[in-house]
N, C-alpha and C. Protein backbone atom coordinates (compact mmCIF):
# COMPACT_ATOMS: atom_id res chain seq x y z
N UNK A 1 103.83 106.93 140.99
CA UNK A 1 104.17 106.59 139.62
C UNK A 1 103.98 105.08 139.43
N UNK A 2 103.07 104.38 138.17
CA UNK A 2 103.00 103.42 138.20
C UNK A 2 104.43 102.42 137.74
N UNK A 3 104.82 101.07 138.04
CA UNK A 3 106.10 100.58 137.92
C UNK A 3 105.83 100.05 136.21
N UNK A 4 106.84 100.20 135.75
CA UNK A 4 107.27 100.29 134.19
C UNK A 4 107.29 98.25 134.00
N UNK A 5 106.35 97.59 133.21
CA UNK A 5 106.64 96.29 133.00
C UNK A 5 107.46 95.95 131.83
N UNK A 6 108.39 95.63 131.68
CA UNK A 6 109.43 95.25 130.13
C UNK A 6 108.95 94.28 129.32
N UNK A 7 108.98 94.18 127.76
CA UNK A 7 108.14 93.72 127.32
C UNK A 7 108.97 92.22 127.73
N UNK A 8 110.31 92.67 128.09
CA UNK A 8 111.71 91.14 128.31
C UNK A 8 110.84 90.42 129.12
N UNK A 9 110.75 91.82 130.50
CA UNK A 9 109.66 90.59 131.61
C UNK A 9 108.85 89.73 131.70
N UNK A 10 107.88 90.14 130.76
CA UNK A 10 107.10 89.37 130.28
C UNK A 10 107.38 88.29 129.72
N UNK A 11 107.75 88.02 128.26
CA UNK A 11 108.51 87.14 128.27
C UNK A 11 109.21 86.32 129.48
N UNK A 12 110.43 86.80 130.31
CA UNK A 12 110.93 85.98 130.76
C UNK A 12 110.09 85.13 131.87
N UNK A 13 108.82 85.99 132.21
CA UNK A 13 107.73 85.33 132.90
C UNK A 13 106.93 84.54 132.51
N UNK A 14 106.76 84.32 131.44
CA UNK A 14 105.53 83.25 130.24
C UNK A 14 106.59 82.41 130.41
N UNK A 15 107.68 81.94 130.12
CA UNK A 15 108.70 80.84 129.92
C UNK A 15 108.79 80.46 131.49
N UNK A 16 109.35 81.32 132.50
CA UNK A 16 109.51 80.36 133.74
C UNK A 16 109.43 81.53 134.83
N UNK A 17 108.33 81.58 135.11
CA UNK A 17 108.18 81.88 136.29
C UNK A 17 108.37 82.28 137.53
N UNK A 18 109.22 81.01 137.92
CA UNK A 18 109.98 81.02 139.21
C UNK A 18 111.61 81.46 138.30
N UNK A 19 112.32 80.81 137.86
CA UNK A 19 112.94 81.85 136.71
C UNK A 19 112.80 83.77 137.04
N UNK A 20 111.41 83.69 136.64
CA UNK A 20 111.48 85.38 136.56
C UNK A 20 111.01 85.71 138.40
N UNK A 21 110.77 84.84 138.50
CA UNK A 21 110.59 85.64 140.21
C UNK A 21 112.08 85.76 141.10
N UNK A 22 113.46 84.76 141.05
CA UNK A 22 114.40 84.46 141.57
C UNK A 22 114.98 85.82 140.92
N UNK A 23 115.24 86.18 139.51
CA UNK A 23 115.94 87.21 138.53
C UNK A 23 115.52 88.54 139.47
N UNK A 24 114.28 88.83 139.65
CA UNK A 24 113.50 89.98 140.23
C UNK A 24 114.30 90.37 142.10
N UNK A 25 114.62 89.05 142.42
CA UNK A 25 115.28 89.22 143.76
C UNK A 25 116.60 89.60 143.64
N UNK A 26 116.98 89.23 142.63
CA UNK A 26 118.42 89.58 142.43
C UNK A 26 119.49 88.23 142.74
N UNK A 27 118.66 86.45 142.44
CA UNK A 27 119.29 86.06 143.28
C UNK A 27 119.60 85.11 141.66
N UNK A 28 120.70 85.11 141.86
CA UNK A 28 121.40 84.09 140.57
C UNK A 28 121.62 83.07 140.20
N UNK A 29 121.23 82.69 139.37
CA UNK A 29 121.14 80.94 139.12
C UNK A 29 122.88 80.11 139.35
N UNK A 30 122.85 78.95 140.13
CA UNK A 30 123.73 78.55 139.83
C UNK A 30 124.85 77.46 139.03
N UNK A 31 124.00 77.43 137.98
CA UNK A 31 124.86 76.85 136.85
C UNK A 31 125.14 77.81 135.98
N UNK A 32 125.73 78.89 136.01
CA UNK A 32 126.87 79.94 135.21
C UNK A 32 127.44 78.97 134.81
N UNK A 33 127.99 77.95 134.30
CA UNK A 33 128.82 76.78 133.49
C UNK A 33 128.08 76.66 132.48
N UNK A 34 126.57 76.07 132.78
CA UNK A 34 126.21 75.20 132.01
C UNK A 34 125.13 76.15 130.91
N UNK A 35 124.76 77.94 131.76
CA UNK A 35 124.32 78.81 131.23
C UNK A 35 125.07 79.87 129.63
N UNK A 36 126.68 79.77 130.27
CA UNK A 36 127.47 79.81 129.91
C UNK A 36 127.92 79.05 128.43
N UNK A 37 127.64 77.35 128.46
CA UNK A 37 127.69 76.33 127.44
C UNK A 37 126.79 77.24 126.41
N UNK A 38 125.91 77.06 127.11
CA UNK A 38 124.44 77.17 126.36
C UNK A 38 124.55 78.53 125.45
N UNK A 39 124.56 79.51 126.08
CA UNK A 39 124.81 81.02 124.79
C UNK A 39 126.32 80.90 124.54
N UNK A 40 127.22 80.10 123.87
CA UNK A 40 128.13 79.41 123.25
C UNK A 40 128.07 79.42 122.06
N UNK A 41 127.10 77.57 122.27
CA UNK A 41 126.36 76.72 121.44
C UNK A 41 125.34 78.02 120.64
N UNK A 42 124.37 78.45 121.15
CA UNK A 42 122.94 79.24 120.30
C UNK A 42 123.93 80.61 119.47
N UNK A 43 125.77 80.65 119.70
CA UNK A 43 126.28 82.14 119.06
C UNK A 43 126.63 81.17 117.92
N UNK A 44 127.45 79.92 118.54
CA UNK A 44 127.87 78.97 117.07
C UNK A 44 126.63 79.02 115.85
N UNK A 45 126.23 78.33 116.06
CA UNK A 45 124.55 77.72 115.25
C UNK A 45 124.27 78.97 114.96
N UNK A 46 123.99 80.27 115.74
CA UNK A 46 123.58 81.56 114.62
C UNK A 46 124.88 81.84 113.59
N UNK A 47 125.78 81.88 113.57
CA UNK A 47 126.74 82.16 112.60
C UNK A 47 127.05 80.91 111.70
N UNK A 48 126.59 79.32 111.84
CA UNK A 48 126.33 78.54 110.96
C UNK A 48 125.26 78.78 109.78
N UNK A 49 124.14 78.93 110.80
CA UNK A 49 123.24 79.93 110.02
C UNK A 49 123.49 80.97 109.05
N UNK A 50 124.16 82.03 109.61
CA UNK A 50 124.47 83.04 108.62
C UNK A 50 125.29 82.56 107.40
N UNK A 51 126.36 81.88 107.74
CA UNK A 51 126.96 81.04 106.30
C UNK A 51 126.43 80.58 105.58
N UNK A 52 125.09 79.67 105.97
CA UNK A 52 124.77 78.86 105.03
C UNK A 52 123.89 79.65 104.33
N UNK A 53 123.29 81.20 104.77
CA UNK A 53 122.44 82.17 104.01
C UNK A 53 123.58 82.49 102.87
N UNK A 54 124.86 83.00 103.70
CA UNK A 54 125.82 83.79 102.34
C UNK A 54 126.06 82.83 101.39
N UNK A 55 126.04 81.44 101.75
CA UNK A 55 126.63 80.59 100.55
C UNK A 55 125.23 80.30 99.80
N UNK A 56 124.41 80.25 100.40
CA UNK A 56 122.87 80.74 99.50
C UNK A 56 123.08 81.51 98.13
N UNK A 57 123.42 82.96 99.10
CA UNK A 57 123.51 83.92 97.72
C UNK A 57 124.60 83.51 96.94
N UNK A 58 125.44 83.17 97.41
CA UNK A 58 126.75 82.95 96.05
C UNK A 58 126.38 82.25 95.04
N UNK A 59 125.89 80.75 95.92
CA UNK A 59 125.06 79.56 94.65
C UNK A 59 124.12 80.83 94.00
N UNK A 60 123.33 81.37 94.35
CA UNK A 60 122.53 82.10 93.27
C UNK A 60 122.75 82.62 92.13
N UNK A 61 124.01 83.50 93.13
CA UNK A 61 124.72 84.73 91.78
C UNK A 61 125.89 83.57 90.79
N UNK A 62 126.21 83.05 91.29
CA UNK A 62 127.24 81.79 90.49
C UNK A 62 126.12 81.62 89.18
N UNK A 63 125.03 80.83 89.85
CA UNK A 63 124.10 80.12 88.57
C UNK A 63 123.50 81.69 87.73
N UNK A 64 123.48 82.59 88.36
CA UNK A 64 123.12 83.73 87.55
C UNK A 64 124.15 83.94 86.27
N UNK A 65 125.35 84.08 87.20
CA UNK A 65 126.12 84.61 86.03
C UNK A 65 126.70 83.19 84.69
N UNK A 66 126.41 81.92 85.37
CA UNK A 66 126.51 80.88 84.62
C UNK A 66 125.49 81.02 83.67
N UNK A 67 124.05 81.30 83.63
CA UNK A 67 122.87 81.83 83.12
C UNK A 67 123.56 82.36 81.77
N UNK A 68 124.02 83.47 82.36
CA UNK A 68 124.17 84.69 81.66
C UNK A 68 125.29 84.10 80.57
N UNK A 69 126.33 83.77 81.34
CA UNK A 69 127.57 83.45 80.08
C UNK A 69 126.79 82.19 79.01
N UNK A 70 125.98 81.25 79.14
CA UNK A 70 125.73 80.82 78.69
C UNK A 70 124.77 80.96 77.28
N UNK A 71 123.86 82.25 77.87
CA UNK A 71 123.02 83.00 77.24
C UNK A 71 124.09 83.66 76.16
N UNK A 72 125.04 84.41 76.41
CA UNK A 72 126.38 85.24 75.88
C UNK A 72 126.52 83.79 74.60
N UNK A 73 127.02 83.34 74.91
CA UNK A 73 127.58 82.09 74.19
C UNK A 73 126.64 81.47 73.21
N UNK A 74 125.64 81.61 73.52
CA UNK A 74 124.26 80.65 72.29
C UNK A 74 123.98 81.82 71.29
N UNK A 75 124.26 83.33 71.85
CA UNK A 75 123.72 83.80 71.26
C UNK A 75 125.06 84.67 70.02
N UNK A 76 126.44 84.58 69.92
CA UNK A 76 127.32 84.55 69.47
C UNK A 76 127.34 83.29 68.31
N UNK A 77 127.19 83.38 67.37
CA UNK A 77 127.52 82.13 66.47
C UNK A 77 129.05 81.80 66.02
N UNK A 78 129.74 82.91 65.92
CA UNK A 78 131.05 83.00 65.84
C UNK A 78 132.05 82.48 66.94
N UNK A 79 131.25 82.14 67.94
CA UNK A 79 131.96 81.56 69.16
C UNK A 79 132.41 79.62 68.65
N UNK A 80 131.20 79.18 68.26
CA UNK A 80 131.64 77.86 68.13
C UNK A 80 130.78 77.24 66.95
């Protein structure tokens, strides 16, 4: 049976090499601290990210519905 290549492997082999050859032995890097820091930091910054998308849409729908009441309002003469 031929051995199954992951498309991960790949990847993790284009980036580093010796990286993916040490992983393949089973033998583990030893800065777990500083590996550790690191997918931390990249979970913070994705969920900064995601906020600053949701507060995206709010500014949108805010100026939408500001749009709108405004539109409401010019088009009422009895208002003012």
């Amino acid at each position: 049976m031929p051995a199954v290549i992951k498309a991960s492997d790949v990847g993790s082999y284009l980036y580093c090499k010796r990286a993916w050859w040490y992983r393949k032995r089973g033998i583990e890097p030893e800065n777990q601290a500083e590996l550790a820091a690191g997918t931390d930091l990249h979970l913070q910054h994705g969920r900064k990210i995601m906020a600053a998308g949701l507060l995206q849409i709010l500014a949108f729908i805010l100026l939408l519905a500001a749009a709108v009441l405004l539109v409401l309002y010019l088009a009422t003469p009895l208002l003012h």
